[in-house]
C-alpha atoms as a PDB file:
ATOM      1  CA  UNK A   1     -48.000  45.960 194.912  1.00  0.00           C
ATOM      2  CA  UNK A   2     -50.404  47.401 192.571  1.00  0.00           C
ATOM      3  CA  UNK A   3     -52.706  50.596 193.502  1.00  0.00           C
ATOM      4  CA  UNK A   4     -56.303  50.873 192.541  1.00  0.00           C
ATOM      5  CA  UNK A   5     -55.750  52.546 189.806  1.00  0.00           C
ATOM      6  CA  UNK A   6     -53.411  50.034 188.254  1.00  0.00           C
ATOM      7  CA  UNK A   7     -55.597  47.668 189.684  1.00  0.00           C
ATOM      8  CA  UNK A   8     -58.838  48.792 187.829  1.00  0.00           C
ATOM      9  CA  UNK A   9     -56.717  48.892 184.660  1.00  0.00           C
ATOM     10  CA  UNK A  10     -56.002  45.140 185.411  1.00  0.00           C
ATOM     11  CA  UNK A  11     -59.426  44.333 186.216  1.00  0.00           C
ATOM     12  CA  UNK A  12     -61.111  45.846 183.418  1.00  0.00           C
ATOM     13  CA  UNK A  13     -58.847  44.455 180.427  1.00  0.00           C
ATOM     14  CA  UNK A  14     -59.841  41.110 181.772  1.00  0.00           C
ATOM     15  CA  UNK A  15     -63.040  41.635 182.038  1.00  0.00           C
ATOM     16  CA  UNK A  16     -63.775  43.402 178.848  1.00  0.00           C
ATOM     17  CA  UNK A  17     -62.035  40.287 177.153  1.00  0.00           C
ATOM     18  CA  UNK A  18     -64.265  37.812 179.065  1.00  0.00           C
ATOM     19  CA  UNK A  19     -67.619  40.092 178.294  1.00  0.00           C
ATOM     20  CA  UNK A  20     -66.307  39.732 174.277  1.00  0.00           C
ATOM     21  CA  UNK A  21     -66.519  35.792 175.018  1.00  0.00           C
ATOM     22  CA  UNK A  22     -69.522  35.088 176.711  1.00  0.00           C
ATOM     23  CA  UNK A  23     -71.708  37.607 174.237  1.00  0.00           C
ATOM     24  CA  UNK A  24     -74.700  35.143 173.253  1.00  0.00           C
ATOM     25  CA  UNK A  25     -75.136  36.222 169.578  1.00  0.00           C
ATOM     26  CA  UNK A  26     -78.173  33.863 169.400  1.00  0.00           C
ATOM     27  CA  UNK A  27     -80.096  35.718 172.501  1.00  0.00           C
ATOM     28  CA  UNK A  28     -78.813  38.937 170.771  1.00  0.00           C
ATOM     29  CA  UNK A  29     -81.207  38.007 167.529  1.00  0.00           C
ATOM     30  CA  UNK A  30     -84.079  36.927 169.120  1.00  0.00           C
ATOM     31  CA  UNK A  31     -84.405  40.214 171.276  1.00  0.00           C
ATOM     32  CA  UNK A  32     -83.770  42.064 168.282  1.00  0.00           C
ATOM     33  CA  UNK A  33     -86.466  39.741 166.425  1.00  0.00           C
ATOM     34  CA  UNK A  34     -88.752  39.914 169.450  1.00  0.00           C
ATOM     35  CA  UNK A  35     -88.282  44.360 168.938  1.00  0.00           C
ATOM     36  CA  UNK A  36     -88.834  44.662 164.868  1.00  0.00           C
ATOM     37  CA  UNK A  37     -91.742  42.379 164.981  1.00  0.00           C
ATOM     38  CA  UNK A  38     -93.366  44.698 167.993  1.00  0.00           C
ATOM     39  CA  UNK A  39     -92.569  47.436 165.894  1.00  0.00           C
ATOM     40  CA  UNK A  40     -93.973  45.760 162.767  1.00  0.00           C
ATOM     41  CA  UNK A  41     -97.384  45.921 164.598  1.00  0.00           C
ATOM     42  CA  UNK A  42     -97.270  49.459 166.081  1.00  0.00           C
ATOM     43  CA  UNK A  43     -95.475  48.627 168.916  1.00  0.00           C
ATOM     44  CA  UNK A  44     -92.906  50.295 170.552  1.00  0.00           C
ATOM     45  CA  UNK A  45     -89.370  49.798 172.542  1.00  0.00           C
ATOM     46  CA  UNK A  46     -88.897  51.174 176.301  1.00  0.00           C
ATOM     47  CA  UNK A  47     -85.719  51.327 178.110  1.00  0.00           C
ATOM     48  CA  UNK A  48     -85.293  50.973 182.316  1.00  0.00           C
ATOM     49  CA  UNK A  49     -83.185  50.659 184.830  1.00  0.00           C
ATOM     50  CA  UNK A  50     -82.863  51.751 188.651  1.00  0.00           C
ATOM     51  CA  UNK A  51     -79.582  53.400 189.627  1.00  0.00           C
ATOM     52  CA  UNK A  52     -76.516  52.896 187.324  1.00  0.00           C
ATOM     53  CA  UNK A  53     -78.325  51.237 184.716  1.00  0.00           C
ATOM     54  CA  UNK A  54     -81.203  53.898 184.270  1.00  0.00           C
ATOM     55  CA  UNK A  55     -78.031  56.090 183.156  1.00  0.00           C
ATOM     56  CA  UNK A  56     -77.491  52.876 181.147  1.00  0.00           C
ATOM     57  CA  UNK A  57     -80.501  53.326 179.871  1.00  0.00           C
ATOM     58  CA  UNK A  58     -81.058  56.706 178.611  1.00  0.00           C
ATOM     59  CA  UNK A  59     -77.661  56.213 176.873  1.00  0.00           C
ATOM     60  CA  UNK A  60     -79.050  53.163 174.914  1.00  0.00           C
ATOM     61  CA  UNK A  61     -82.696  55.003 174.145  1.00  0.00           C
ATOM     62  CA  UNK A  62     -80.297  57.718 172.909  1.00  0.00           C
ATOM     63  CA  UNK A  63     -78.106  55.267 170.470  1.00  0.00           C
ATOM     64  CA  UNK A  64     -81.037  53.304 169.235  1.00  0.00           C
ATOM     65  CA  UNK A  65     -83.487  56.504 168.273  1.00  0.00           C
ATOM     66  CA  UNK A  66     -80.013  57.683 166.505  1.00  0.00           C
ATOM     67  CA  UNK A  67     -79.623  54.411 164.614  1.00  0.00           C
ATOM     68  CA  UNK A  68     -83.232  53.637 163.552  1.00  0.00           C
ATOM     69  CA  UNK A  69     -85.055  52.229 166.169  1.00  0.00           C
ATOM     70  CA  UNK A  70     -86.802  54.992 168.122  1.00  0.00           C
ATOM     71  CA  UNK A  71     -86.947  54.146 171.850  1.00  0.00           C
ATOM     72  CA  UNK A  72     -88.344  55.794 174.814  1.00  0.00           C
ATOM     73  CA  UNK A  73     -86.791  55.858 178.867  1.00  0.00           C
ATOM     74  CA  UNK A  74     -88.862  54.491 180.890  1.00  0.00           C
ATOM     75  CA  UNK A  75     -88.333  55.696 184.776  1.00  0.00           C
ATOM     76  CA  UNK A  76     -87.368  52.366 186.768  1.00  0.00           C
ATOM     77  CA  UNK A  77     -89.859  53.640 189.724  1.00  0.00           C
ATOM     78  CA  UNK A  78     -91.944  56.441 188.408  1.00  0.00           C
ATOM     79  CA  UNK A  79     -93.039  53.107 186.173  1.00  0.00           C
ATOM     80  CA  UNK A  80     -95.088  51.912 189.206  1.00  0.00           C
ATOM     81  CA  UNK A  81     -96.533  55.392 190.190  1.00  0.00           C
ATOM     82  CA  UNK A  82     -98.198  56.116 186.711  1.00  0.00           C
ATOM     83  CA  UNK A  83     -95.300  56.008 184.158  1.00  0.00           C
ATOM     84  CA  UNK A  84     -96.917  52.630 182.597  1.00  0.00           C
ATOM     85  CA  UNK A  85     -99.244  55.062 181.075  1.00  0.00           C
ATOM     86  CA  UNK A  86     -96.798  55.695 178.287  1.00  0.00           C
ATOM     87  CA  UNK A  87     -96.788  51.901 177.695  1.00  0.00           C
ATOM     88  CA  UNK A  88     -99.400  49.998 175.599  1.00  0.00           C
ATOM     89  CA  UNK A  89     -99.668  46.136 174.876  1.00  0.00           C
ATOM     90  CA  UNK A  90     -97.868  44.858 172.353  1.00  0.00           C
ATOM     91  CA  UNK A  91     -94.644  47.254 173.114  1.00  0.00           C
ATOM     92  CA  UNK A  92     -91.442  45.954 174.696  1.00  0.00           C
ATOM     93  CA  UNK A  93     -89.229  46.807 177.813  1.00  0.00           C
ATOM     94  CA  UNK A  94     -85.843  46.665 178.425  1.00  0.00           C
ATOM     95  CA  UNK A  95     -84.900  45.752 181.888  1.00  0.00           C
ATOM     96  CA  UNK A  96     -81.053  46.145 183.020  1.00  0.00           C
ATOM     97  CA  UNK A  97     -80.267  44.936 186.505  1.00  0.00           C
ATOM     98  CA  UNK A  98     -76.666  43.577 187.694  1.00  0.00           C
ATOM     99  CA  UNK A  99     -78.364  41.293 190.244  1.00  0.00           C
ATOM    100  CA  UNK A 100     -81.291  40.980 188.404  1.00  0.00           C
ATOM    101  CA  UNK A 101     -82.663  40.867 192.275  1.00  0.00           C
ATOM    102  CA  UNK A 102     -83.925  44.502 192.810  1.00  0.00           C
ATOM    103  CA  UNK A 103     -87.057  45.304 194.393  1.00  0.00           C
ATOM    104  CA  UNK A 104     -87.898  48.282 192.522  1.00  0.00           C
ATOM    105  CA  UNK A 105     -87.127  46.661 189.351  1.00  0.00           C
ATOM    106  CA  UNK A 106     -89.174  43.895 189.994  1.00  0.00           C
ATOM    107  CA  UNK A 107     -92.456  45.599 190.292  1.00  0.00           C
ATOM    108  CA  UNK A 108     -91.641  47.424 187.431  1.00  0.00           C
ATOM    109  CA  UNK A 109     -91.419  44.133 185.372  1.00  0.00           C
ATOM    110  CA  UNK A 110     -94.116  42.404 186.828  1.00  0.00           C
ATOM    111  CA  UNK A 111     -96.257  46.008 185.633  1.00  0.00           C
ATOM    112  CA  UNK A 112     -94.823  45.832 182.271  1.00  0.00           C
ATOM    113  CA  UNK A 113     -95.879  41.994 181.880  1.00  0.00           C
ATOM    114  CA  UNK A 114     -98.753  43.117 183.254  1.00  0.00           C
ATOM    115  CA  UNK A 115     -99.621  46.190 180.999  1.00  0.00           C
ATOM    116  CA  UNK A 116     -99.511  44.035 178.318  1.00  0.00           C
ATOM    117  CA  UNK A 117     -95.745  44.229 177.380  1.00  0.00           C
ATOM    118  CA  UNK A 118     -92.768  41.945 176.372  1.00  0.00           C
ATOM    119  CA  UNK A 119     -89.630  41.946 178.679  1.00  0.00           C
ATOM    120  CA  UNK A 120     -86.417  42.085 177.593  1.00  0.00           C
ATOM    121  CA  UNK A 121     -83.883  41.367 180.517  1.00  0.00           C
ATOM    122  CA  UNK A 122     -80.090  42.684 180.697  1.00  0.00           C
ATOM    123  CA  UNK A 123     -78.364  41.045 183.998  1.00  0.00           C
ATOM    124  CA  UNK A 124     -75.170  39.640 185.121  1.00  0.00           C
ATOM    125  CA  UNK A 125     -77.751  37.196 187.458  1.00  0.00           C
ATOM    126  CA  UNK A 126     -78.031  34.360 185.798  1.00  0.00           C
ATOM    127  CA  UNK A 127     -80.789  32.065 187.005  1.00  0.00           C
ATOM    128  CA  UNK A 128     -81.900  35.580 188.846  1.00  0.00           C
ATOM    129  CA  UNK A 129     -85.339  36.501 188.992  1.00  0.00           C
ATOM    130  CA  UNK A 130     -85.258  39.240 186.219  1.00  0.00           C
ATOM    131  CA  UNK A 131     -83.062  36.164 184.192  1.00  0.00           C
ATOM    132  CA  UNK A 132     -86.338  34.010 184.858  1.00  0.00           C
ATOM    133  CA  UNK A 133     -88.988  36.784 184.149  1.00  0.00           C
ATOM    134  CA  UNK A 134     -88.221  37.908 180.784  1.00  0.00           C
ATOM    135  CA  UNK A 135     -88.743  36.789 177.512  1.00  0.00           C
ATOM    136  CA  UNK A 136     -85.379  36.528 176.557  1.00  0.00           C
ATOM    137  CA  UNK A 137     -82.428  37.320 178.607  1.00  0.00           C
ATOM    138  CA  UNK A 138     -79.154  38.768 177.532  1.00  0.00           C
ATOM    139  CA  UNK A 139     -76.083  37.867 179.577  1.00  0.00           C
ATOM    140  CA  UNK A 140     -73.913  40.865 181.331  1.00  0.00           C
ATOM    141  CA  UNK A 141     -72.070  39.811 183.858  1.00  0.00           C
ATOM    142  CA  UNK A 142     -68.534  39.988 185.202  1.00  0.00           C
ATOM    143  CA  UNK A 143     -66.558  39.080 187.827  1.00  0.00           C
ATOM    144  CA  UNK A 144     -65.205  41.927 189.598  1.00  0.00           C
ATOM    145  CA  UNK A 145     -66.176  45.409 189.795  1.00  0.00           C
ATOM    146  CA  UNK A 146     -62.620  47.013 189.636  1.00  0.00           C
ATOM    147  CA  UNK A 147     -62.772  49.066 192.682  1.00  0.00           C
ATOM    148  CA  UNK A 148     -61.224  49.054 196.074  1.00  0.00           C
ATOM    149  CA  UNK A 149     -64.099  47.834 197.877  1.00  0.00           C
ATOM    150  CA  UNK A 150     -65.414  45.911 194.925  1.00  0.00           C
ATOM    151  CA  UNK A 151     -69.190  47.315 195.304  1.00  0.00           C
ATOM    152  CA  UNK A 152     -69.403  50.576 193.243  1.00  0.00           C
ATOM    153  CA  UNK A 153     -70.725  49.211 189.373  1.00  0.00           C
ATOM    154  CA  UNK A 154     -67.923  49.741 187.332  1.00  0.00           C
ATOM    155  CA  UNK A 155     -67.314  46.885 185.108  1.00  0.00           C
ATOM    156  CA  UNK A 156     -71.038  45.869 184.862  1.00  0.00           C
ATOM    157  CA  UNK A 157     -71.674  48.904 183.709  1.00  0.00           C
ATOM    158  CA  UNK A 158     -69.125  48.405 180.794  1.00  0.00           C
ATOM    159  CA  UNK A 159     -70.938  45.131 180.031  1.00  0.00           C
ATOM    160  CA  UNK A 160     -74.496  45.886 180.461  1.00  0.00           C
ATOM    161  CA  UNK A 161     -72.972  48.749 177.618  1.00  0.00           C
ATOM    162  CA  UNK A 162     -71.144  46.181 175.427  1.00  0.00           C
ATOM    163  CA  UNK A 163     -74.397  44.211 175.034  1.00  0.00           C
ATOM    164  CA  UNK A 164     -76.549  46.420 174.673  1.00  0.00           C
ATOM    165  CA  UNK A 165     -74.461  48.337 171.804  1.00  0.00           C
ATOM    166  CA  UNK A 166     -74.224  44.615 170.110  1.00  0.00           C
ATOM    167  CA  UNK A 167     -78.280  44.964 169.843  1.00  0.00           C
ATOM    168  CA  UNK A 168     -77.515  48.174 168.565  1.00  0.00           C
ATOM    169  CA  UNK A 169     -75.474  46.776 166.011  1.00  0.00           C
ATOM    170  CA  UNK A 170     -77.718  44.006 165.148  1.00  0.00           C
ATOM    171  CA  UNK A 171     -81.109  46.423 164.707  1.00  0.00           C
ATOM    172  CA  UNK A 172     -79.217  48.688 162.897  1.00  0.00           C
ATOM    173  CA  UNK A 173     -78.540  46.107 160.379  1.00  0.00           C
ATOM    174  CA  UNK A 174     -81.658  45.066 160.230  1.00  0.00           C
ATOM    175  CA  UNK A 175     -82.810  48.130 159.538  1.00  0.00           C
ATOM    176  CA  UNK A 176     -80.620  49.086 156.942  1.00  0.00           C
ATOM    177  CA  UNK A 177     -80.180  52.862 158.107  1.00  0.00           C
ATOM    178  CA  UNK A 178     -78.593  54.647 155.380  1.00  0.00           C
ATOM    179  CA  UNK A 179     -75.820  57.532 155.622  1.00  0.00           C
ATOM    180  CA  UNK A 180     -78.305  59.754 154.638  1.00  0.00           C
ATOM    181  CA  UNK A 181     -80.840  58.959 157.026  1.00  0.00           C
ATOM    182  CA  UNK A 182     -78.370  58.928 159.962  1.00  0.00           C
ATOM    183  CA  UNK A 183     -77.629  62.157 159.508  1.00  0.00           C
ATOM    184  CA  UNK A 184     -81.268  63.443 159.482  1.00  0.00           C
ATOM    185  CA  UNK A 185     -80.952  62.426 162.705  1.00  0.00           C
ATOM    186  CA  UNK A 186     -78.180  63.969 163.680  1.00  0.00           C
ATOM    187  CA  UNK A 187     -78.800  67.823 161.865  1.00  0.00           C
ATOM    188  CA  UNK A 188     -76.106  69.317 164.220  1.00  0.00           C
ATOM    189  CA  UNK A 189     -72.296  68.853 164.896  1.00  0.00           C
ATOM    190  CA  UNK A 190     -69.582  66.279 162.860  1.00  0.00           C
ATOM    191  CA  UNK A 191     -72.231  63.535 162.609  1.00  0.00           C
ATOM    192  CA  UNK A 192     -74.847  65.680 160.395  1.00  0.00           C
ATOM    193  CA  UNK A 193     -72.237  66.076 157.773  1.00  0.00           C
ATOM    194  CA  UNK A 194     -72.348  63.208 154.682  1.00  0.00           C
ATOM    195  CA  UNK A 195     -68.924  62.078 154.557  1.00  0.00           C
ATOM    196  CA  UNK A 196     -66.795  61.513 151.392  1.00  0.00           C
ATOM    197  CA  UNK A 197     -68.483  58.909 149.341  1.00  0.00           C
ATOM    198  CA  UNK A 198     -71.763  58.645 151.013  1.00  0.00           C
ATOM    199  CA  UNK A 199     -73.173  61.066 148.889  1.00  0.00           C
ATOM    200  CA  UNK A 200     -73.285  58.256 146.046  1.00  0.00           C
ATOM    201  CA  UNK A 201     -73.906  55.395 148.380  1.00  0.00           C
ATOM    202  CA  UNK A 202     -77.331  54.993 148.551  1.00  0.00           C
END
């Protein structure tokens, strides 16, 4: 019989190769559409989450300011207690739920829409209320968690990730961030360093 570690191993090998699978590149280019043309008109992108996913989403401000698409975290309830300030019509939101069913989040959507913003949903609830709500939803769900009670996110997590690194991937692209660029963002450590070839590149 398998313990919970070799269980989790298990788990998350299948679900990583069923998150691969059900990745909607179509949804993945119209958020990314729905961000450069906000952008193109002075808007800009927020990223929120309660619990779990608000790490999720500092990690994912981080990676897209990095890559050429500044973004800002937006506190999942602070948002409803004056933090909507920092938001003005025309910018978009990032929303990642699991359930897509939280309260908090909820009224942290419905004050985005209602600041004047576009919602961008990331959920493994499809047909959820957050899947419903936004203007385009990206899928992130999986079947099992990976722990021994099967509550604690753990898989989700790696999907809501996976997807949201794909948008990464796809704005980066679109933005044609050169080597030279990245590293003007990253002045300190391996990553500010041109690497061999890069130099003529551009």
């Amino acid at each position: 019989m398998k313990d919970a570690l070799e269980n989790f191993l298990t788990i998350t090998e299948a679900e990583f190769q069923q998150i691969e699978k059900q990745v909607d590149p179509q949804a993945l280019r119209t958020a990314a559409q729905i961000i450069r043309d906000a952008q193109a008109q002075g808007g800009r992108l927020h990223v929120t989450g309660i619990g779990k996913p608000a790490h999720v989403a500092t990690y994912l401000a981080s990676l897209l300011s990095s890559t050429g698409t500044p973004a800002y975290f937006l506190h999942g309830t602070e948002a409803v207690h004056g933090s909507c300030g920092q938001l003005v019509p025309g910018d978009v939101v990032i929303c990642i739920s699991n359930s897509g069913e939280t309260q908090e989040l909820k009224a942290t959507a419905t004050a985005v829409r209602n600041n004047g913003c576009k919602v961008i949903a990331v959920t493994g609830g499809r047909g959820s209320w957050l899947d419903r709500f936004a203007d385009v939803s990206l899928y992130a769900g999986v079947g099992q968690e990976g722990g021994p009670l099967n509550r604690a996110p753990r898989t989700s997590v790696l999907a809501e990730i996976i997807v949201l690194q794909a948008l990464s991937v796809v704005l980066q692209e679109k933005r044609a961030l050169t080597p030279r660029e990245y590293v003007q963002r990253h002045p300190g450590g391996a990553l500010g360093v041109l690497r061999d070839g890069e130099e003529t590149a551009e």
